[in-house]
Structure formats: structure tokens, C-alpha cells
Protein backbone atom coordinates (compact mmCIF):
# COMPACT_ATOMS: atom_id res chain seq x y z
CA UNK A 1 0.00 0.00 0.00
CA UNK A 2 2.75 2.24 0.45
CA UNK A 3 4.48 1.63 -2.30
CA UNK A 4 0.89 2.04 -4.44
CA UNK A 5 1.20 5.81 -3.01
CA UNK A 6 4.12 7.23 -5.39
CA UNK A 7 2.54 5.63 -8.03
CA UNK A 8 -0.72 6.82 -7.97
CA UNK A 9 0.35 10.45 -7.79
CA UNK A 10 2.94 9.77 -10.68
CA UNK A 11 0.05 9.06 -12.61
CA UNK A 12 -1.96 11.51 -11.33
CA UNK A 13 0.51 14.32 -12.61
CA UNK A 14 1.32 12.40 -15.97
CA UNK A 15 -2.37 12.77 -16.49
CA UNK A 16 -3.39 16.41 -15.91
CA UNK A 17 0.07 17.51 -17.79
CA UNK A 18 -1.41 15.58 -20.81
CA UNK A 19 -4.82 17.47 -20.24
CA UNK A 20 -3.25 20.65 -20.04
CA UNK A 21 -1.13 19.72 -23.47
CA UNK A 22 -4.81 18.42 -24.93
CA UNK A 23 -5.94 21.54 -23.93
CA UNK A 24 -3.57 23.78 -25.05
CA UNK A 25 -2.66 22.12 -28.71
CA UNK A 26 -6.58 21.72 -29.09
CA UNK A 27 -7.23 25.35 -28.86
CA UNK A 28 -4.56 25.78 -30.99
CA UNK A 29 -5.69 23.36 -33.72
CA UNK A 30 -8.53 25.23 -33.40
CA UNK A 31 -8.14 28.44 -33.92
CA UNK A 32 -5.92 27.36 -37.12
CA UNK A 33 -8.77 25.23 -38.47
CA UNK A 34 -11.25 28.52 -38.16
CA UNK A 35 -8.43 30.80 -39.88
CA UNK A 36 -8.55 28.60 -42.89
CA UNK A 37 -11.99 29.33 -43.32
CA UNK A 38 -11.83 33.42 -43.33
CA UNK A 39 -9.82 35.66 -45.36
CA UNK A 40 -8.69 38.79 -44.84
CA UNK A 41 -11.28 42.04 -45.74
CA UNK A 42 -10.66 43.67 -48.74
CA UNK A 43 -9.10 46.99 -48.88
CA UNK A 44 -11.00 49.55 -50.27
CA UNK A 45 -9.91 52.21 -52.36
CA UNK A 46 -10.39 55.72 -50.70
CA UNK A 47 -13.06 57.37 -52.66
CA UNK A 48 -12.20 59.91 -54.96
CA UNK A 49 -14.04 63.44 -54.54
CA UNK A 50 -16.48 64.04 -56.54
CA UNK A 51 -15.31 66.91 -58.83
CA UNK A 52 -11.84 64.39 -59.25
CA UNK A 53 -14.71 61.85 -60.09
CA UNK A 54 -15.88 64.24 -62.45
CA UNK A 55 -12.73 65.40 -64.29
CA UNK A 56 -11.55 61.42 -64.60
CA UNK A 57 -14.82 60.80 -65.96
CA UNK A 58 -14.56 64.12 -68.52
CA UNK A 59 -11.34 62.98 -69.33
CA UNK A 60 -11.75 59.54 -70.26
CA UNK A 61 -15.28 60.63 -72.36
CA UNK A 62 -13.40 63.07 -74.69
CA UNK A 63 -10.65 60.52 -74.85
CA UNK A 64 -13.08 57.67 -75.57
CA UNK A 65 -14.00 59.95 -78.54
CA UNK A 66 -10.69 61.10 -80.27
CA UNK A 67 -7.56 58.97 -78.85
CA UNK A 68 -5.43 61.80 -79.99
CA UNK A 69 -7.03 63.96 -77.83
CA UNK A 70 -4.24 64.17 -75.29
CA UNK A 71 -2.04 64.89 -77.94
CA UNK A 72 -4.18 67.69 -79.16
CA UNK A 73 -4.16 69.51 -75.80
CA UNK A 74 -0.51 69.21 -75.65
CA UNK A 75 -0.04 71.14 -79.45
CA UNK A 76 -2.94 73.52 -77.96
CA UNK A 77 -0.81 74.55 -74.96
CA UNK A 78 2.13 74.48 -76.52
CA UNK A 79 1.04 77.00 -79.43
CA UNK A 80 -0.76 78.80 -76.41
CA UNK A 81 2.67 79.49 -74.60
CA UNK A 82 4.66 80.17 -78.18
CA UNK A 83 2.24 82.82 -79.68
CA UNK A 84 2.07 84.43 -75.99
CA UNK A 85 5.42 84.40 -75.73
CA UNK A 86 5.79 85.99 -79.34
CA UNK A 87 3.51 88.70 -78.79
CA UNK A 88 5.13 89.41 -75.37
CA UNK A 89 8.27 90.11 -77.44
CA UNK A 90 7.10 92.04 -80.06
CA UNK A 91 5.44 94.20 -77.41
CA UNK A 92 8.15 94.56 -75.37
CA UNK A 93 11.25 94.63 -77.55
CA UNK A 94 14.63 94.85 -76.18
CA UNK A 95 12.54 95.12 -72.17
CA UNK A 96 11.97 91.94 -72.63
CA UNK A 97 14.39 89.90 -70.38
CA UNK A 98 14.62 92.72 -68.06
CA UNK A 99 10.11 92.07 -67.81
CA UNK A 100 10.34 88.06 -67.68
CA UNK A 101 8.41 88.02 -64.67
CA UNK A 102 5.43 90.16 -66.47
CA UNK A 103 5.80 88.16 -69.54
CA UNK A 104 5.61 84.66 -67.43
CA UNK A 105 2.47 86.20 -66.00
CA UNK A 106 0.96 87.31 -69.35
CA UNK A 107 1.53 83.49 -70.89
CA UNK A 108 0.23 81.64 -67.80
CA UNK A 109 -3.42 83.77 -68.46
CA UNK A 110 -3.42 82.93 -71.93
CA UNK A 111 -2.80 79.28 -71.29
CA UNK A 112 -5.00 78.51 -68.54
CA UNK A 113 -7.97 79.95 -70.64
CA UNK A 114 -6.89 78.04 -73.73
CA UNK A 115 -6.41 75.07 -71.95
CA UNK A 116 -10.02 75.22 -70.42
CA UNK A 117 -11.95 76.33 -73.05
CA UNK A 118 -10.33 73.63 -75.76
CA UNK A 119 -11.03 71.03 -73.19
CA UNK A 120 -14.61 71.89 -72.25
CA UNK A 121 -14.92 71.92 -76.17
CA UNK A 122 -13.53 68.38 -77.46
CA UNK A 123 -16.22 65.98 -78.23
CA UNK A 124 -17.20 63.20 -76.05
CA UNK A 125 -18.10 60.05 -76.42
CA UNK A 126 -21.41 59.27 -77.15
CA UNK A 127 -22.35 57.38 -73.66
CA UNK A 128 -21.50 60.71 -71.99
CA UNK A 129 -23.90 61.85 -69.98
CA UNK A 130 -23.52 65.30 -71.59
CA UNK A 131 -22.86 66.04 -75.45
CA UNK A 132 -19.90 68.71 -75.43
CA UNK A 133 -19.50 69.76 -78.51
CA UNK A 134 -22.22 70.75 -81.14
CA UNK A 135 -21.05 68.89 -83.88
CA UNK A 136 -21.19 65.26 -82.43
CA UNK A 137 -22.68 62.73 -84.51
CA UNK A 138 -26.33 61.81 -83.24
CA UNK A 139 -27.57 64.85 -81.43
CA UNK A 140 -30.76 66.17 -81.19
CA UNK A 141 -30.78 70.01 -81.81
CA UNK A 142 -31.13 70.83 -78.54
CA UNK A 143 -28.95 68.83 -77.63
CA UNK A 144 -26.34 71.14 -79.76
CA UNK A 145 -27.34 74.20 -78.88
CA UNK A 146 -27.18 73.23 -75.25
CA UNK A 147 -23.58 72.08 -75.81
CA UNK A 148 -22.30 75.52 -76.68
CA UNK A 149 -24.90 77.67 -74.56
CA UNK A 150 -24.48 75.03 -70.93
CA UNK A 151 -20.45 75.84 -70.64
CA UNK A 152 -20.76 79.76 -71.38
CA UNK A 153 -20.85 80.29 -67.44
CA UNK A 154 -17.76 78.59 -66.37
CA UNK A 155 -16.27 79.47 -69.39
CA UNK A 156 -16.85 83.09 -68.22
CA UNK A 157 -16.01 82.63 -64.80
CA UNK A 158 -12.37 81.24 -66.05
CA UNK A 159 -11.80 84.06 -67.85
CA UNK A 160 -12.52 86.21 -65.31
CA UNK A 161 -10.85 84.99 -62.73
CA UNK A 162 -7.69 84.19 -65.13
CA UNK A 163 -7.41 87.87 -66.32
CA UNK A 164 -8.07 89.63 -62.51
CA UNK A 165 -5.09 87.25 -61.73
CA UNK A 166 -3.25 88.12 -64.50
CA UNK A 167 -3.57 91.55 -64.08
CA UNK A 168 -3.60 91.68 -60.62
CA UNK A 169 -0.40 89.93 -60.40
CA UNK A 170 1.50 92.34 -63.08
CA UNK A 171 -0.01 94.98 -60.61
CA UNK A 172 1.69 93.12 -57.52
CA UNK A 173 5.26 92.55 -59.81
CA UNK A 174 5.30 96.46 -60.38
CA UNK A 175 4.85 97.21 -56.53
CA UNK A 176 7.94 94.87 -55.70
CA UNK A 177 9.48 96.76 -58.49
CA UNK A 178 9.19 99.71 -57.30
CA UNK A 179 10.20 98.26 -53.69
CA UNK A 180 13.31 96.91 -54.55
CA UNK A 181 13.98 99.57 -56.95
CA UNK A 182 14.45 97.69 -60.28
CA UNK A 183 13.60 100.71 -62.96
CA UNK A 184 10.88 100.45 -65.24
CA UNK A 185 8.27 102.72 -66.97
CA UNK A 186 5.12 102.28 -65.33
CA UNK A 187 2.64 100.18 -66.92
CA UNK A 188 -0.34 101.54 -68.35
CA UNK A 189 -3.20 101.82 -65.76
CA UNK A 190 -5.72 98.88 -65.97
CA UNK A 191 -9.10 98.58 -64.97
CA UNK A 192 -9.23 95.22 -63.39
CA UNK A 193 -12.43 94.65 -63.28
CA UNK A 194 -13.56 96.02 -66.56
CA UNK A 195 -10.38 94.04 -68.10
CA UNK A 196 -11.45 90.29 -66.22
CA UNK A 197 -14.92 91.35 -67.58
CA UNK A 198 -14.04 91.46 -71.09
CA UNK A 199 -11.55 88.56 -71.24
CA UNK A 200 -15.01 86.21 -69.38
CA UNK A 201 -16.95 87.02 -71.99
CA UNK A 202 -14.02 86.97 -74.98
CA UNK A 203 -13.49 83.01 -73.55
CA UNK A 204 -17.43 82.19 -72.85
CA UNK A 205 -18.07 83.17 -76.15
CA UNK A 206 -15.49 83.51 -78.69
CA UNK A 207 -13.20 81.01 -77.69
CA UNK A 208 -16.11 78.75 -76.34
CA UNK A 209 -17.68 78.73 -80.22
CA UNK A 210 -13.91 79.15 -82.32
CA UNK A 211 -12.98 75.56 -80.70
CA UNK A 212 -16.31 73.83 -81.16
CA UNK A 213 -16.21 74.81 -84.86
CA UNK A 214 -12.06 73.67 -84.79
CA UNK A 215 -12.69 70.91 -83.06
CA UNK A 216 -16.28 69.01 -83.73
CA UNK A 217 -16.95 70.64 -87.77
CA UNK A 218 -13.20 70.62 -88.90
CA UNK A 219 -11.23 68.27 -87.16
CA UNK A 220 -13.74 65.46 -86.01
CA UNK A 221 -16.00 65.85 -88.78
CA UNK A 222 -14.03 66.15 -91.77
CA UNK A 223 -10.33 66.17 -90.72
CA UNK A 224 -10.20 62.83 -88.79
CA UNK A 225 -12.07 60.94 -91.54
CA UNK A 226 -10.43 62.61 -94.67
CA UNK A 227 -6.74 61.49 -93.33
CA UNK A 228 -6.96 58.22 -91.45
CA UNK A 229 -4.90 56.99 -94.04
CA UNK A 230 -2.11 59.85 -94.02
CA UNK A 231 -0.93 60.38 -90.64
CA UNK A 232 1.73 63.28 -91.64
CA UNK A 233 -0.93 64.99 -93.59
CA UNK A 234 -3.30 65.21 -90.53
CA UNK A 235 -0.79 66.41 -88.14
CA UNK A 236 0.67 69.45 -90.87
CA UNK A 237 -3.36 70.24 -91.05
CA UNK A 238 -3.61 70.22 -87.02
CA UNK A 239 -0.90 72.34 -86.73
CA UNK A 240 -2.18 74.79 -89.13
CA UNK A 241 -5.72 75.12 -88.18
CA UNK A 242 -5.20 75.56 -84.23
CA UNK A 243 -2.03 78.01 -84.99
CA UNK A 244 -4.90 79.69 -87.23
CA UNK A 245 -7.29 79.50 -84.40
């Protein structure tokens, strides 16, 4: 009987260390058997803001509907910042490197409302959910005369806001000027206002109908067809017709 004693409590311990190992390389088993059933959540891609939504979407439409339309912005910014730069020099003669800072402000202007008003103006594809330029195939006529008339306002408020800049910055360069003491003749007065005025309306209406008739009668209508075959031939006839412009 005494020697039963040692024995019993030998296998008394040998038997709740194998529970506790049950135990603990059960739960483990487990939890590794549940982890094969779940995956991990899917990220999600931070949503874009609306008006990015809404440029993407612009974007890809008027791409969609000319694939060289990226390229065509390019040559339209490019001839906006040569011909600037060109009449900045013929205005300003041998002042003109002394007056870069005026004549980078003067080209910016004219870019930004090129830029703008040749974009708003490209055609778009036809599942847009808004024609954009009047000569699109399919239209209603409504539908055309709402693609010129619907852009007017923020074609004006560009303009606007490009010229008060424009001149309001010129206006800012000739008070550090006159700070630091670099000599100049003083520009002409401007009136601001009247001048941001006239440049809304110039883009919201001349510009706004000069590139729908460039870009929807000439160059999608006609151009684009009439060279698909001669690829050095269409970009000689870009070139002229938006240096034209």
C-alpha cells in the first residue's frame, strides 16, 4: 500500500500535464482550423471626390471619342505658350528679359484659358452623360445648342478669374518693383475689373464657339475621316488650323 502511493500520484501528474497539453494544442488546432476558413477584408480604395470623379470621368469621355485627344491639348498649350510668348516680345522689344516676370504672367493667363476652353470643347463620347461639342454625330438640336450655350458660365467665370489674376499679379510685380527699386516705366493703368470682364466674356463666347467649330466641324468631322490613311498629312493640317485659331 505504500508503495501504491508514489505511483498513484505519478500518474496523477502524468495525467493532468497531458490534459493541459490536450488543452492547449486543441485550442490551438482550433483556432488554425477557423483561420482557414476566413480571409482577410478587402481593402477599399479611398473614394475619390467628386469633382476628381468628375474630371476622370470628362477625361476619359473626350478621350473615348478622339484617342489623340491628349495629344491635341498638348499642341494647344504648346502654341498657347509660343504665340504668348511671341507677342510678349514684339510688345516689349529689347525690355523683354529685363520684364520676364510680367511676360511669365501674361503666358500663364493665356494658357489657362486656352487650356479650359479647348477642353470643355472636345467631343465626347457618345455614352456621356452630356454632349460637349455641337457637332457630335447623333444629337438632337437641342442637344447642340445646349452644348455651346451650358459651358458659357464657367467658361466666363475662367476668364474672369484668369485675367483679374493676370492683371492683378503684373499689378503686384510692379509694386515689388518699385520696392526693390528695379527701374521700369510704369505700366499703363488697368481697370481690373472692366479688363477680367471682357476677357469672361471673350473666352465664354469667342473662344467657347472658335474651338467647337475647330474641333467638332473641322477636325472630327471632316479632318479625322479625310486622313486616317495619311498620318503626316493630318498632323501638318492640325498644326495649321489651331495656330490659325
Amino acid at each position: 500500500h505504500h508503495g501504491s502511493t508514489p505511483r498513484h500520484g505519478i500518474d496523477a501528474t502524468a495525467l493532468n500535464r497531458t490534459k493541459s497539453m490536450a488543452t492547449r494544442y486543441g485550442l490551438l488546432a482550433l483556432v488554425l482550423v477557423q483561420a482557414q476558413g476566413l480571409t482577410a477584408p478587402p481593402r477599399r480604395a479611398k473614394p475619390r471626390a467628386p469633382r476628381a470623379n468628375a474630371l476622370v470621368d470628362a477625361w476619359r469621355a473626350r478621350s473615348a471619342a478622339d484617342p489623340r485627344f491628349a495629344k491635341k491639348l498638348a499642341l494647344e498649350a504648346a502654341l498657347a505658350c509660343a504665340l504668348q510668348t511671341a507677342a510678349e516680345v514684339q510688345r516689349r522689344k529689347s525690355a523683354f528679359a529685363r520684364e520676364a516676370d510680367y511676360v511669365v504672367a501674361g503666358v500663364l493667363t493665356a494658357l489657362a484659358g486656352k487650356l479650359f476652353a479647348s477642353f470643355q470643347a472636345a467631343p465626347s463620347a457618345a455614352g456621356a452623360a452630356r454632349p460637349t461639342n455641337a457637332f457630335q454625330r447623333n444629337l438632337a438640336f437641342d442637344q447642340r445648342i445646349s452644348a455651346v450655350v451650358r459651358p458659357t458660365p464657367r467658361l466666363f467665370a475662367l476668364g474672369f478669374v484668369a485675367a483679374a489674376l493676370g492683371y492683378g499679379l503684373t499689378g503686384l510685380l510692379s509694386v515689388l518693383r518699385d520696392a526693390v527699386g528695379a527701374a521700369r516705366a510704369p505700366p499703363p493703368p488697368v481697370n481690373i475689373l472692366g479688363a477680367a470682364v471682357y476677357t469672361g466674356l471673350f473666352v465664354a463666347v469667342v473662344s467657347n464657339v472658335t474651338y467647337q467649330i475647330l474641333q467638332g466641324l473641322v477636325e472630327y468631322r471632316l479632318l479625322e475621316p479625310a486622313t486616317t490613311d495619311a498620318p503626316k498629312t493630318r498632323a501638318t493640317l492640325l498644326f495649321l488650323g489651331r495656330a490659325a485659331r
